[in-house]
Protein backbone atom coordinates (compact mmCIF):
# COMPACT_ATOMS: atom_id res chain seq x y z
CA UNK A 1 -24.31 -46.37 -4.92
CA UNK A 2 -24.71 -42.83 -5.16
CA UNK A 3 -26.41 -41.79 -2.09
CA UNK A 4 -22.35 -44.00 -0.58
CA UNK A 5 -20.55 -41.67 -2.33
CA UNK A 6 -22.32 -38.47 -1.48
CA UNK A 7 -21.98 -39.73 2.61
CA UNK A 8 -18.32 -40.57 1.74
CA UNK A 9 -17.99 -36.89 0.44
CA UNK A 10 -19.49 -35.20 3.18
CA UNK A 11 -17.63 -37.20 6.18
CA UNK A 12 -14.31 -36.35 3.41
CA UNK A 13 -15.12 -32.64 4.07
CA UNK A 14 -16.20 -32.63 7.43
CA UNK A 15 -12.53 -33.90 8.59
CA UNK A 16 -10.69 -31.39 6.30
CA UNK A 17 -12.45 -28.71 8.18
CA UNK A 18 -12.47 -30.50 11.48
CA UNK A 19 -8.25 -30.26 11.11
CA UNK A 20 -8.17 -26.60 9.58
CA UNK A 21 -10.76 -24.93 11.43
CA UNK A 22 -8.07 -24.66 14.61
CA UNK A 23 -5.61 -22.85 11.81
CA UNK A 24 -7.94 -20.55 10.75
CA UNK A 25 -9.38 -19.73 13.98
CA UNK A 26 -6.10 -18.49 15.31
CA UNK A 27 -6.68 -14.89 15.96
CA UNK A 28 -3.87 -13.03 13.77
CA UNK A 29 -3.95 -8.78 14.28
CA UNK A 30 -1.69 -6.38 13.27
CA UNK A 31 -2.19 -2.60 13.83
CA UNK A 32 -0.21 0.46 13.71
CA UNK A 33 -0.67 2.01 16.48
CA UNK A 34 1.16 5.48 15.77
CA UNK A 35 3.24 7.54 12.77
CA UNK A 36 5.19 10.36 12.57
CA UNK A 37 7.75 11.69 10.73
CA UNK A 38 10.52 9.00 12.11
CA UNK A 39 9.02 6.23 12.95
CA UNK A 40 5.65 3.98 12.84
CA UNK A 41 5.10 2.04 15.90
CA UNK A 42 2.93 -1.40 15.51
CA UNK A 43 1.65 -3.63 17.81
CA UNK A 44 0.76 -7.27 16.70
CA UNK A 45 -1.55 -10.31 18.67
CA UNK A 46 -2.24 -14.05 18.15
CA UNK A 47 1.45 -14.04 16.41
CA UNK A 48 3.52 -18.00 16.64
CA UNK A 49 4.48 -17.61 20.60
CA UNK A 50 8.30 -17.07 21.09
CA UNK A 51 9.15 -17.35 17.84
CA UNK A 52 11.63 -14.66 15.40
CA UNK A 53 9.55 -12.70 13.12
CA UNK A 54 10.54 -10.37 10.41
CA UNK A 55 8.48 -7.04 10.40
CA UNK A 56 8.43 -4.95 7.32
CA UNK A 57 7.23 -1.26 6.44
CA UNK A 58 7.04 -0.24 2.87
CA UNK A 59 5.49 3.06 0.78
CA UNK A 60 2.46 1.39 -0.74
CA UNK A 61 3.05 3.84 -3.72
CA UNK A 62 6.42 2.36 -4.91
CA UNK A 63 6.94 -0.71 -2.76
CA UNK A 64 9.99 0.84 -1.08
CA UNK A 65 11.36 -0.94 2.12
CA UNK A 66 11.38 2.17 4.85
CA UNK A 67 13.23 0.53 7.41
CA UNK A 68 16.61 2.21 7.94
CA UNK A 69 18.38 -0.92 6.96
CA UNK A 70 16.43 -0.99 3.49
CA UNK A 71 15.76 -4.85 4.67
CA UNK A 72 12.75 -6.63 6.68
CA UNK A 73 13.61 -6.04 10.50
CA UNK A 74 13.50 -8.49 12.88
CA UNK A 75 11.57 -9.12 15.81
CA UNK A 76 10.51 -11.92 18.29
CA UNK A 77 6.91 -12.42 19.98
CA UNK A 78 6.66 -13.21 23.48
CA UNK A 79 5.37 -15.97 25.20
CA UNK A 80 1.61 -15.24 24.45
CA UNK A 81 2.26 -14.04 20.80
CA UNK A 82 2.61 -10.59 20.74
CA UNK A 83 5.11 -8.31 19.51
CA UNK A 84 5.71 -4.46 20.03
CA UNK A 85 7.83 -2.31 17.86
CA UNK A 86 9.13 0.86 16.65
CA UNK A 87 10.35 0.88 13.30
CA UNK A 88 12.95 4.03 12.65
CA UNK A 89 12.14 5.36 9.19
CA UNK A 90 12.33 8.14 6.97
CA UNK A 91 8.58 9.10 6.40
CA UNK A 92 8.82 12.47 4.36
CA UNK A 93 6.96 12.39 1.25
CA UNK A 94 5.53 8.78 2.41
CA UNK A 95 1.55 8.93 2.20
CA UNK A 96 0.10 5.65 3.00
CA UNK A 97 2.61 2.75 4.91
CA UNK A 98 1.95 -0.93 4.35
CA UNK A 99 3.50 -3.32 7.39
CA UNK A 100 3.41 -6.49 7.56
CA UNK A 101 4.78 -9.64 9.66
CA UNK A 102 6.77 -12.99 8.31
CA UNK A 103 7.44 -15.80 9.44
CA UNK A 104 10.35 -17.86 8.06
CA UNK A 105 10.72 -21.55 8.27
CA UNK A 106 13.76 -22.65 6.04
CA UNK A 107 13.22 -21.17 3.29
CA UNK A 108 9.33 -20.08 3.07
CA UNK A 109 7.83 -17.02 3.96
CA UNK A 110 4.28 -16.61 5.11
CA UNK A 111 3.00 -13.10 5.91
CA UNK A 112 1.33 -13.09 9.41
CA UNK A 113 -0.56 -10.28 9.56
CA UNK A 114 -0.63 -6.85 7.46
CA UNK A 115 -1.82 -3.56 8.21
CA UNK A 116 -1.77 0.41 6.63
CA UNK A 117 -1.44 3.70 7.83
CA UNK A 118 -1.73 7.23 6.64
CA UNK A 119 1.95 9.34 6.79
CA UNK A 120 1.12 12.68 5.82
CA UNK A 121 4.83 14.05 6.44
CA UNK A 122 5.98 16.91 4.30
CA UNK A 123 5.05 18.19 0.58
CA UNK A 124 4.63 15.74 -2.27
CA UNK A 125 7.74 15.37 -4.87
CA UNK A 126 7.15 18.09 -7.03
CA UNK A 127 7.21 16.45 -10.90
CA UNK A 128 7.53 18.60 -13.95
CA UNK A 129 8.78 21.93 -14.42
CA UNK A 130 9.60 24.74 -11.82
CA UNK A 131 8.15 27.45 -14.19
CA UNK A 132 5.54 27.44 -17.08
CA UNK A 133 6.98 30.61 -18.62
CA UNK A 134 7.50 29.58 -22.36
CA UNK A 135 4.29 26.86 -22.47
CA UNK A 136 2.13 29.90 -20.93
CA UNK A 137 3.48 32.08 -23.43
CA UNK A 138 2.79 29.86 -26.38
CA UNK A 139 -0.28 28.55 -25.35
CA UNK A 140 -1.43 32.35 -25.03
CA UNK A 141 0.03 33.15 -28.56
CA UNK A 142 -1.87 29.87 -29.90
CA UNK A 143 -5.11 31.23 -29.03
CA UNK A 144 -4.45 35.31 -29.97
CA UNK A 145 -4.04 33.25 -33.09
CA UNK A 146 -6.72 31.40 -33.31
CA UNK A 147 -9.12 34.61 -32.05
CA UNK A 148 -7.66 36.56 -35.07
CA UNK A 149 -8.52 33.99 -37.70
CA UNK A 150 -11.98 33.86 -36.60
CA UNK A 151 -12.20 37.38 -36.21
CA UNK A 152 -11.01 37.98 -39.91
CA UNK A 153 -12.60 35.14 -41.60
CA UNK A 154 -16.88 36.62 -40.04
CA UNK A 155 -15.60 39.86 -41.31
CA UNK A 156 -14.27 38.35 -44.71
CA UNK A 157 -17.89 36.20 -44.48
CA UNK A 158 -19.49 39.82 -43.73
CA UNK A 159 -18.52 41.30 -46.89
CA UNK A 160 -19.33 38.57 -48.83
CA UNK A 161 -22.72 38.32 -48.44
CA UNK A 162 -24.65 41.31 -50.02
């Protein structure tokens, strides 16, 4: 009885993967191919042939949607599943892009393919204050403070002791 159930296992699990293997074996590739200050270019393979696609860039720091629109741009994939684009965007101050590619059926998404990029485009945000001039001062005052207390209190110690 239980050598039945362990064949009627296997053969369960050997036509599970038998139907998904096909899925999974789909090549799916995303890359960005270029950045610079305006724009981040991506190029994407084994994509749903002829079919719409939305194509999103973000700044992995915050999440923020970079495309000029603020919403998921869309595309569509030729014949042989590929897809080409330049997506206009404000990069200053972006370090690190995340882009990725949707598909939409109703109302699901599934996410394609994703991908990252360095955009080293102008300074950081500077946080904090512009000058230190009062916390330098006080932090200096703190220790001529502190220096004098030790300083007196050996010399009190010094006299102390006959």
């Amino acid at each position: 009885m239980r050598r039945r159930a362990a064949t009627m296992i296997v053969l369960g699990l050997g036509v599970a993967l038998t139907f998904a293997l096909p899925a999974a074996a789909a090549p799916k590739d995303l890359r960005v191919t270029s950045t610079n200050c305006g724009s981040v270019a991506v190029v994407a393979e084994g994509m749903p042939a002829s079919s719409d696609l939305l194509l999103l860039a973000r700044d992995l720091a915050d999440g923020k949607v970079l495309n000029t629109s603020g919403k998921p741009m869309a595309v569509k994939s030729n014949a042989s599943g590929m897809v080409s684009s330049v997506v206009h965007a404000n990069l200053q101050s972006v370090r690190t892009v995340d882009v990725s590619i949707w598909t939409k059926q109703g109302e699901t998404l599934t996410m394609q393919a994703k991908d990252t990029a360095a955009a080293n485009c102008g300074p950081l945000p500077i946080t904090g204050s512009d000058g230190i001039g009062w916390e330098l001062a006080f932090a200096v005052g703190l220790l001529l403070v502190g220096g004098t207390a030790l300083w007196l209190g050996r010399r009190e110690s010094a006299r102390a002791t006959p």
